[in-house]
C-alpha atoms as a PDB file:
ATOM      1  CA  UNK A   1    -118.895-151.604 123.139  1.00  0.00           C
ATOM      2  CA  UNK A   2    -116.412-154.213 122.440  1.00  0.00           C
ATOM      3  CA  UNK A   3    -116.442-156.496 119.413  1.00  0.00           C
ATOM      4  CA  UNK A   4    -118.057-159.703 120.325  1.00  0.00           C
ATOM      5  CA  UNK A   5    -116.728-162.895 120.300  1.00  0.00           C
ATOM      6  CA  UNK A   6    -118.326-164.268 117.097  1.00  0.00           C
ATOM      7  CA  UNK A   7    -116.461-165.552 113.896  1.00  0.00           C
ATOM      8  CA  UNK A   8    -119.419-165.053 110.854  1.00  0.00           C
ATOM      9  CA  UNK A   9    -119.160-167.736 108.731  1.00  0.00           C
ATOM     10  CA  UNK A  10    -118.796-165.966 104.998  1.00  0.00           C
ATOM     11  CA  UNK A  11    -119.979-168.741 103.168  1.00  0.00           C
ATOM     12  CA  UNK A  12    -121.910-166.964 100.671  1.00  0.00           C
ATOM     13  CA  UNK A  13    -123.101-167.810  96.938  1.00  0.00           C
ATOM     14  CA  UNK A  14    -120.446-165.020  94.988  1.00  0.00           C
ATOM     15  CA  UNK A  15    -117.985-162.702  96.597  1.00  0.00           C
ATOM     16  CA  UNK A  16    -120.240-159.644  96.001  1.00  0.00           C
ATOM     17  CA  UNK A  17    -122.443-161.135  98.802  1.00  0.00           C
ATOM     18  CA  UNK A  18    -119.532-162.084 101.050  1.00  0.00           C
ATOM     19  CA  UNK A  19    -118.200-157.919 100.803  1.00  0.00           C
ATOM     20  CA  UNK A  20    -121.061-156.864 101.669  1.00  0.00           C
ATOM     21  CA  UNK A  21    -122.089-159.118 104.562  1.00  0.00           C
ATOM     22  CA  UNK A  22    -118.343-158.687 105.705  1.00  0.00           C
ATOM     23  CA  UNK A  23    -118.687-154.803 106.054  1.00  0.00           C
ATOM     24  CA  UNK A  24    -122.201-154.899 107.506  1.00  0.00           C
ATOM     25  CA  UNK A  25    -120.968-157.079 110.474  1.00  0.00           C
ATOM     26  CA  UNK A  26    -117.332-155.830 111.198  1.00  0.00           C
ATOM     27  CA  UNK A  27    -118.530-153.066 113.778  1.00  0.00           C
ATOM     28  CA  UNK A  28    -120.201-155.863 115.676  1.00  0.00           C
ATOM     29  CA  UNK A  29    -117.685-158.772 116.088  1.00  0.00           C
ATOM     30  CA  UNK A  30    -113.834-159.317 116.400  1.00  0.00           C
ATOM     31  CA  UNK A  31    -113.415-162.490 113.652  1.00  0.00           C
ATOM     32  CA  UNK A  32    -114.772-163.054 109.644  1.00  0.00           C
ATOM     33  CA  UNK A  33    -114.540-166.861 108.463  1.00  0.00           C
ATOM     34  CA  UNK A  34    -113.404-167.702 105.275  1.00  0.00           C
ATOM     35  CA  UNK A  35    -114.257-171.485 104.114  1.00  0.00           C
ATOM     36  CA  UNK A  36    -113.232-173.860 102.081  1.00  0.00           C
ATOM     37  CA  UNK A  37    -116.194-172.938  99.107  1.00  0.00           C
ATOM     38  CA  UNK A  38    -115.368-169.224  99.610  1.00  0.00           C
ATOM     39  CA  UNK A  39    -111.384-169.608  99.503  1.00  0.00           C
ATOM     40  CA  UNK A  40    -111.474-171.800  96.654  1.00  0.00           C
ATOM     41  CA  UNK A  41    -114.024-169.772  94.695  1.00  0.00           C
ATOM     42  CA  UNK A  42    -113.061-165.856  95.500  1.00  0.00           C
ATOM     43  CA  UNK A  43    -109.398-166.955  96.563  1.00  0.00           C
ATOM     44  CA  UNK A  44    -106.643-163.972  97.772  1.00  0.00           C
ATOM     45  CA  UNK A  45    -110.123-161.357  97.084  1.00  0.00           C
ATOM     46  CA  UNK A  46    -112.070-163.038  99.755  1.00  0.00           C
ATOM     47  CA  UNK A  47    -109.341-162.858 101.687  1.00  0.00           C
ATOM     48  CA  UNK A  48    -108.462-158.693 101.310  1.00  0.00           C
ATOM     49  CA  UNK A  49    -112.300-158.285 101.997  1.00  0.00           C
ATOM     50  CA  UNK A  50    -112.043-159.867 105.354  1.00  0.00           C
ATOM     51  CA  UNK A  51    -108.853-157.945 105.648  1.00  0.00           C
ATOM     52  CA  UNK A  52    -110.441-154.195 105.420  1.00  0.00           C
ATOM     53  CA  UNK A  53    -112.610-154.443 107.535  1.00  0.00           C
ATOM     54  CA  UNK A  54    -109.658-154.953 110.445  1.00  0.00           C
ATOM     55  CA  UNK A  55    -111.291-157.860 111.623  1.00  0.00           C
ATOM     56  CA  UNK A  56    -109.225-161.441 112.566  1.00  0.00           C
ATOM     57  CA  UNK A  57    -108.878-163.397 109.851  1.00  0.00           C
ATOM     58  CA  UNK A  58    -110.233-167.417 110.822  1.00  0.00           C
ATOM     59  CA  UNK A  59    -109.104-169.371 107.499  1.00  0.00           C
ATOM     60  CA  UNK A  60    -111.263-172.524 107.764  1.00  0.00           C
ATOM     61  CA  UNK A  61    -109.815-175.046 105.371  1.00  0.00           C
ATOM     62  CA  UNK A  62    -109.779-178.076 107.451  1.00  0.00           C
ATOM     63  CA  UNK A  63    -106.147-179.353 105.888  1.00  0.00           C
ATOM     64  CA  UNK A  64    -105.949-183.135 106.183  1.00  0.00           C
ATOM     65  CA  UNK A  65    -102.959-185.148 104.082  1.00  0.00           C
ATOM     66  CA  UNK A  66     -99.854-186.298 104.799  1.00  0.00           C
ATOM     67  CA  UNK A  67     -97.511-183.936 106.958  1.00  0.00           C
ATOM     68  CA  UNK A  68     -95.222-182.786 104.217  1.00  0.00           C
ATOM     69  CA  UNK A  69     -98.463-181.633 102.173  1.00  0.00           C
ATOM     70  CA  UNK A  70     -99.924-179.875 104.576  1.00  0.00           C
ATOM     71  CA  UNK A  71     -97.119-177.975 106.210  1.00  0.00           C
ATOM     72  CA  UNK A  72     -96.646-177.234 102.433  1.00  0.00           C
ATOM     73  CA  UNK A  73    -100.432-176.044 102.432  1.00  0.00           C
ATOM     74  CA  UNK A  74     -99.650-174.033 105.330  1.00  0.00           C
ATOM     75  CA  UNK A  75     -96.728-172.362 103.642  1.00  0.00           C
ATOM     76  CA  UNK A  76     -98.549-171.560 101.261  1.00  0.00           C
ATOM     77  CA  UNK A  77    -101.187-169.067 102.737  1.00  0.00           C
ATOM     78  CA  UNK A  78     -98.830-167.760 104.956  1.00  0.00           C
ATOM     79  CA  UNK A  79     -98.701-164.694 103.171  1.00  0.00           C
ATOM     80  CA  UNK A  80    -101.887-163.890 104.248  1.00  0.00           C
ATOM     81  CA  UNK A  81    -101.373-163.902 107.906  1.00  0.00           C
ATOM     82  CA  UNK A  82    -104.497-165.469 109.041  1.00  0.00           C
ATOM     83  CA  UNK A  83    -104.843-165.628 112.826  1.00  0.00           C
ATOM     84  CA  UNK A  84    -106.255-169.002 112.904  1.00  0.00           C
ATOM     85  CA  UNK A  85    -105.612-172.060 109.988  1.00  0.00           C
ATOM     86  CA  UNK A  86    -108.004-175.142 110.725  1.00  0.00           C
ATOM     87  CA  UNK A  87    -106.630-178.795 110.316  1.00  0.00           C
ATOM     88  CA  UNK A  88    -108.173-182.015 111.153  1.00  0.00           C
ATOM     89  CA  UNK A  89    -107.396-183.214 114.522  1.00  0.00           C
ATOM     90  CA  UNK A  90    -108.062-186.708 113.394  1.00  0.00           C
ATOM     91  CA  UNK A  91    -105.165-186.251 110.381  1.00  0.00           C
ATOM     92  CA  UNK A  92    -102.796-187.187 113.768  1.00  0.00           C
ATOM     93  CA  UNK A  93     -99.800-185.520 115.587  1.00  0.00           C
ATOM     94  CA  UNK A  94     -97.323-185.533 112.810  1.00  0.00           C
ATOM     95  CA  UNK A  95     -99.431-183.925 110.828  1.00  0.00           C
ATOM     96  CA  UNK A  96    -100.641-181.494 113.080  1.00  0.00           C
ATOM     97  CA  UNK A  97     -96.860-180.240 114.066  1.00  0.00           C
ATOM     98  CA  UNK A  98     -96.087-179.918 110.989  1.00  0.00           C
ATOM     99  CA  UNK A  99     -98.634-177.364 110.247  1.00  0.00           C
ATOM    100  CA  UNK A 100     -97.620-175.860 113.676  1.00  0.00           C
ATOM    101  CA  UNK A 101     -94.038-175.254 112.388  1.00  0.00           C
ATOM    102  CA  UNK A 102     -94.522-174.296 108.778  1.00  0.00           C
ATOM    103  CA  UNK A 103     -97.020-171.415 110.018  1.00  0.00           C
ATOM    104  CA  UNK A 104     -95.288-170.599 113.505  1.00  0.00           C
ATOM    105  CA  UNK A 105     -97.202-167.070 113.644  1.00  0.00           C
ATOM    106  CA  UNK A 106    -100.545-168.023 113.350  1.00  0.00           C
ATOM    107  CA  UNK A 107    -103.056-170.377 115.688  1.00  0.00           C
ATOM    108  CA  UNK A 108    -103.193-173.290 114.241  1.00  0.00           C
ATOM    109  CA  UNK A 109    -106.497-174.631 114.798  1.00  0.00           C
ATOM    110  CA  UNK A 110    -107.289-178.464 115.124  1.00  0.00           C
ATOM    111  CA  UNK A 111    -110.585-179.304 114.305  1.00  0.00           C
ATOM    112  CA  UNK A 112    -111.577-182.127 116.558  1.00  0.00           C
ATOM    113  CA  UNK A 113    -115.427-183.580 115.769  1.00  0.00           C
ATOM    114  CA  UNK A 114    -117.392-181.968 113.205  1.00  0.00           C
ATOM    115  CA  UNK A 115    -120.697-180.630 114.243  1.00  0.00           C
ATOM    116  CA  UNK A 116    -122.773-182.347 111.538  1.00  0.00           C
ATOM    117  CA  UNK A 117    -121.943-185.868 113.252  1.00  0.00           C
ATOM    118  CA  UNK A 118    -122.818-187.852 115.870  1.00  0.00           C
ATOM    119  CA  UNK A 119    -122.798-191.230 117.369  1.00  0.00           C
ATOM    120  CA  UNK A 120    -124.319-193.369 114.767  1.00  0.00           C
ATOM    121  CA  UNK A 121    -122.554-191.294 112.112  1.00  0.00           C
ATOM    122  CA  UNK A 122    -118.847-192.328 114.735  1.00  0.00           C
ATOM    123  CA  UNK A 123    -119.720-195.282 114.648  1.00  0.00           C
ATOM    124  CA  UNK A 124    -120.086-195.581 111.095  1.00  0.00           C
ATOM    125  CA  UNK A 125    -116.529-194.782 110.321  1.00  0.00           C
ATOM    126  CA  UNK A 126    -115.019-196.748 113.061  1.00  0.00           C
ATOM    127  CA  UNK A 127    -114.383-194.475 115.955  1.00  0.00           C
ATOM    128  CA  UNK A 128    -116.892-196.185 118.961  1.00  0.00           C
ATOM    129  CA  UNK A 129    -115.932-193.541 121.398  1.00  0.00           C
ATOM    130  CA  UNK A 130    -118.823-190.983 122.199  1.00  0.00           C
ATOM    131  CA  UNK A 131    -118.592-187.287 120.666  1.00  0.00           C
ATOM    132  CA  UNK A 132    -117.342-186.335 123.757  1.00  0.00           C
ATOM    133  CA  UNK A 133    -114.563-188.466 124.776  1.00  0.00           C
ATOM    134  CA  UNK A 134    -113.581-188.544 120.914  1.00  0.00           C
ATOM    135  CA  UNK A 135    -113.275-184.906 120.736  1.00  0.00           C
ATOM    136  CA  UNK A 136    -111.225-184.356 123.953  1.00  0.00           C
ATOM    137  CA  UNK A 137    -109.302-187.133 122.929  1.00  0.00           C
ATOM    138  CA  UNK A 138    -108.381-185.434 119.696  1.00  0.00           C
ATOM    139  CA  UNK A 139    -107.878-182.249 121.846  1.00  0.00           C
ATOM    140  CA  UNK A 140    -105.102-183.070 123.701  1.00  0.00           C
ATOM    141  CA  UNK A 141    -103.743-185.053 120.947  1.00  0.00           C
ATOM    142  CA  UNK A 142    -103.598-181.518 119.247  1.00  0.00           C
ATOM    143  CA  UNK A 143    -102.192-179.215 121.626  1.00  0.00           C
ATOM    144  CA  UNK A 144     -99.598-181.771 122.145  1.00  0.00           C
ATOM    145  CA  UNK A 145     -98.526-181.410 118.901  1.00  0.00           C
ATOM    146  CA  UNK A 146     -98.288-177.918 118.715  1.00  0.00           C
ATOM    147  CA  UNK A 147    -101.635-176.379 117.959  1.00  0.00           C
ATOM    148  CA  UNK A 148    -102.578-173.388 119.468  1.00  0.00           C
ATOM    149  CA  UNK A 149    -106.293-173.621 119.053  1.00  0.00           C
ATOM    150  CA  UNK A 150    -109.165-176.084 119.103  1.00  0.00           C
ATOM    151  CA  UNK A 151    -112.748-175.978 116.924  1.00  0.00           C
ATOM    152  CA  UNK A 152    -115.246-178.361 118.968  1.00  0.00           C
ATOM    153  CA  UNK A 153    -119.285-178.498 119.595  1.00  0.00           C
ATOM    154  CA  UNK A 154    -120.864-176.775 122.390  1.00  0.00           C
ATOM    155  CA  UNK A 155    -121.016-180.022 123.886  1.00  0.00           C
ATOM    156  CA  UNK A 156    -117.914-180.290 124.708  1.00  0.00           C
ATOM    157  CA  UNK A 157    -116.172-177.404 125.142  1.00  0.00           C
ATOM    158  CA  UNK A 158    -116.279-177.490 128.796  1.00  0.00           C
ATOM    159  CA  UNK A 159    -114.590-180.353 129.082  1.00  0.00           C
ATOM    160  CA  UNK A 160    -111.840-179.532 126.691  1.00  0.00           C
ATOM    161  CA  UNK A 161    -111.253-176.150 128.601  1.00  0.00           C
ATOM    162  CA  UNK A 162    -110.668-178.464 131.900  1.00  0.00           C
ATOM    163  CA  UNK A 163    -107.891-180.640 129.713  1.00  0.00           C
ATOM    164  CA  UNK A 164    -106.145-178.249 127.858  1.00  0.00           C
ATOM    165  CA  UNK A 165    -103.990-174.752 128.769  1.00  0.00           C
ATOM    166  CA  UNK A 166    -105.766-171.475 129.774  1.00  0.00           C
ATOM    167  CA  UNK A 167    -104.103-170.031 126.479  1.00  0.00           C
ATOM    168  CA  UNK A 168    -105.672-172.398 124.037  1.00  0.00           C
ATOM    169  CA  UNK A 169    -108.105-170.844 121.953  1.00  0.00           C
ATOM    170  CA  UNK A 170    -111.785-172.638 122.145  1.00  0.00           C
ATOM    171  CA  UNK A 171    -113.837-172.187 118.840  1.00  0.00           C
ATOM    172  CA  UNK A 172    -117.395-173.645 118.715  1.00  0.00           C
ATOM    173  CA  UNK A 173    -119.203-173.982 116.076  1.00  0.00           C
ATOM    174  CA  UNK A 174    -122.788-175.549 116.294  1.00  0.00           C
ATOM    175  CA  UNK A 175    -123.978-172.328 118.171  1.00  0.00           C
ATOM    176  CA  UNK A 176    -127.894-171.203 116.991  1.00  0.00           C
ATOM    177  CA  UNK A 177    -129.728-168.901 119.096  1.00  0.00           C
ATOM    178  CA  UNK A 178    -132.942-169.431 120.399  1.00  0.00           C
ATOM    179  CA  UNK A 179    -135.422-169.813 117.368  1.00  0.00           C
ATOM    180  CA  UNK A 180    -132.848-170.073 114.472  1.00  0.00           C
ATOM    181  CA  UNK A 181    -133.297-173.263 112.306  1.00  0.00           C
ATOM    182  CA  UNK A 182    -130.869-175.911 113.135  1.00  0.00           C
ATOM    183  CA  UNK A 183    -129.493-177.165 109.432  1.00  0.00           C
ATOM    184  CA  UNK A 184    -127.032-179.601 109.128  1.00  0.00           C
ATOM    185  CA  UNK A 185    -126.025-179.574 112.633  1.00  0.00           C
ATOM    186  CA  UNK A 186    -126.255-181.874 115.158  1.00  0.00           C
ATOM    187  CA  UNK A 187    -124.515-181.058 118.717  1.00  0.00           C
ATOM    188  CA  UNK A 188    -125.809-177.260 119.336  1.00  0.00           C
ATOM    189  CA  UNK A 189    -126.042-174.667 121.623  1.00  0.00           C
ATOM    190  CA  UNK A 190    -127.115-170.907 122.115  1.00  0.00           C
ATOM    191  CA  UNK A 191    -124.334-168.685 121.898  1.00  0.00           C
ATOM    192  CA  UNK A 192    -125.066-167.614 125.712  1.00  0.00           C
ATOM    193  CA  UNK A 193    -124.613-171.097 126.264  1.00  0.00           C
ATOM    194  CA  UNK A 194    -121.194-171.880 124.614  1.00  0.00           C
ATOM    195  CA  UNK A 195    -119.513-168.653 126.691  1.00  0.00           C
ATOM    196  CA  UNK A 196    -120.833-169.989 129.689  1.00  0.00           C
ATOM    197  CA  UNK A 197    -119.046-173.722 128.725  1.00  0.00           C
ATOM    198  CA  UNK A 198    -115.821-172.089 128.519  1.00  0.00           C
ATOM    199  CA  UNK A 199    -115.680-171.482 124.923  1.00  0.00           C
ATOM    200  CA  UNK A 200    -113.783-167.789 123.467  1.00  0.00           C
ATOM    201  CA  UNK A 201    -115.246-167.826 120.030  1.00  0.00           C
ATOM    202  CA  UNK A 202    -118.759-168.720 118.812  1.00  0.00           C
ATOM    203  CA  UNK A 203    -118.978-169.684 115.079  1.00  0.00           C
ATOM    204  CA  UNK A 204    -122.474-168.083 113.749  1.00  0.00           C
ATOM    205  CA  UNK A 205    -123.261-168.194 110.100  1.00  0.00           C
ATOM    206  CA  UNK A 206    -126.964-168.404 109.069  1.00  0.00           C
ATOM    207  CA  UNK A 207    -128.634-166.886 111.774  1.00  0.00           C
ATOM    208  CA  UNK A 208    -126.580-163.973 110.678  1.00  0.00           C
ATOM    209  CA  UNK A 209    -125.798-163.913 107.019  1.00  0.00           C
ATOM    210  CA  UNK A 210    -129.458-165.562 106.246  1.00  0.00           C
ATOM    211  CA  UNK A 211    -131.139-162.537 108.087  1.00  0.00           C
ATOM    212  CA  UNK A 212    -132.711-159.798 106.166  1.00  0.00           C
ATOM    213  CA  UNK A 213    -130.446-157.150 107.624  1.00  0.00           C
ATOM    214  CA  UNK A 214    -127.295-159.266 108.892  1.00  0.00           C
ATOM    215  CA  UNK A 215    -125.568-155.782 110.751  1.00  0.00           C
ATOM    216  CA  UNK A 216    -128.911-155.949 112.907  1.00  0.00           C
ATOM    217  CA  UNK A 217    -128.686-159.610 113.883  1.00  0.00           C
ATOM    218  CA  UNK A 218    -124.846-159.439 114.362  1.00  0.00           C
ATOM    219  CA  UNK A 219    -125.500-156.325 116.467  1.00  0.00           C
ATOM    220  CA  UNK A 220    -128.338-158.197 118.784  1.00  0.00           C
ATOM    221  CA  UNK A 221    -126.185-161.316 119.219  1.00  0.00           C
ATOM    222  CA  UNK A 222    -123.133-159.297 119.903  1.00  0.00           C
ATOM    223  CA  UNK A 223    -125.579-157.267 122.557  1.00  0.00           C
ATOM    224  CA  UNK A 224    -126.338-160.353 124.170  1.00  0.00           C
ATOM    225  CA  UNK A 225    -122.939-162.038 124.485  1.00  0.00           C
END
């Protein structure tokens, strides 16, 4: 069987865990996640173990400064090839071509809305759009500008797929399956349910890596993508 489309989110409390979970789910999926707390803890070794296992590599740091800093930023993991580099849509255009050009072989991946928020939380920090039309808005802004890959909710990943080239990468986090505990987020969906929407990569963390045998519930999601 083909590796699934699932990214597992290795945010784990030492790189001893993240190893281990990273080897259990390899057979079972075609992308490993390193965050911001992993990178920044367990660094280039993080890195290698999501490298081993032959697996993409999705480097989630969510750059957002000026464009000179972050095409600088970009530079500066370049040697470890990731396949996708996440930036913040909402850090604008300039920024988000700059990252483009300093890292021309990888996907550079705009992140548009974050999960954890919604409306009242929008609101909050000025942007009175909904989720929805925020996040497409940012979209397009994006691939504009040069990225070659968008993060966005379930929610809305239908509608970005109907706005945006048939080669843009769609990455949704947000995705639970039935049952699993919700956390943090707020705009979800079952992995089934993101595929349908139009999305190419589910982003699954807990409901994997919080299991008692995570190669078992990466192996049963993959089975039912």
């Amino acid at each position: 069987m083909a590796k699934a489309p699932i990214a597992v989110a290795l945010d784990g409390p030492d790189l001893q865990t993240i190893v281990g979970w990273a080897e259990a789910v390899a057979p079972h999926v075609s992308t490993l996640k390193v965050g911001l707390e992993t990178y920044l803890r367990d660094g280039e070794a993080a890195i290698q173990a999501v490298r081993s296992t032959g697996c993409d590599l999705f480097l989630d740091l969510k750059l957002h400064d000026i464009p000179n800093t972050v095409a600088g930023a970009a530079r500066s993991v370049a040697r470890f090839t990731p396949q996708y580099l996440t930036v913040h849509a909402l850090g604008g255009a300039a920024m988000v071509s700059a990252a483009a050009a300093a890292l021309p072989g990888t996907r550079i991946t705009a992140v548009t809305v974050l999960t954890s928020m919604d409306e009242p939380a929008l609101r909050s920090i000025g942007i009175q759009d909904s989720a929805l039309d925020a996040a497409v808005r940012l979209a397009v802004l994006a691939v504009t500008a040069g990225a070659r890959a968008i993060v966005c909710s379930p929610l809305e990943v239908a509608a970005i797929r109907a706005v945006v080239p048939a080669d843009i990468v769609l990455i949704t986090p947000g995705v639970r399956p039935l049952g699993a505990e919700v956390g943090d987020q707020k705009r979800i969906a079952t992995p089934q349910q993101a595929i349908a929407q139009g999305a190419d990569i589910v982003v699954i963390g807990r409901p994997i890596t919080a299991a008692a045998d995570p190669a078992r519930a990466a192996a049963a999601i993959a089975w039912e993508l």
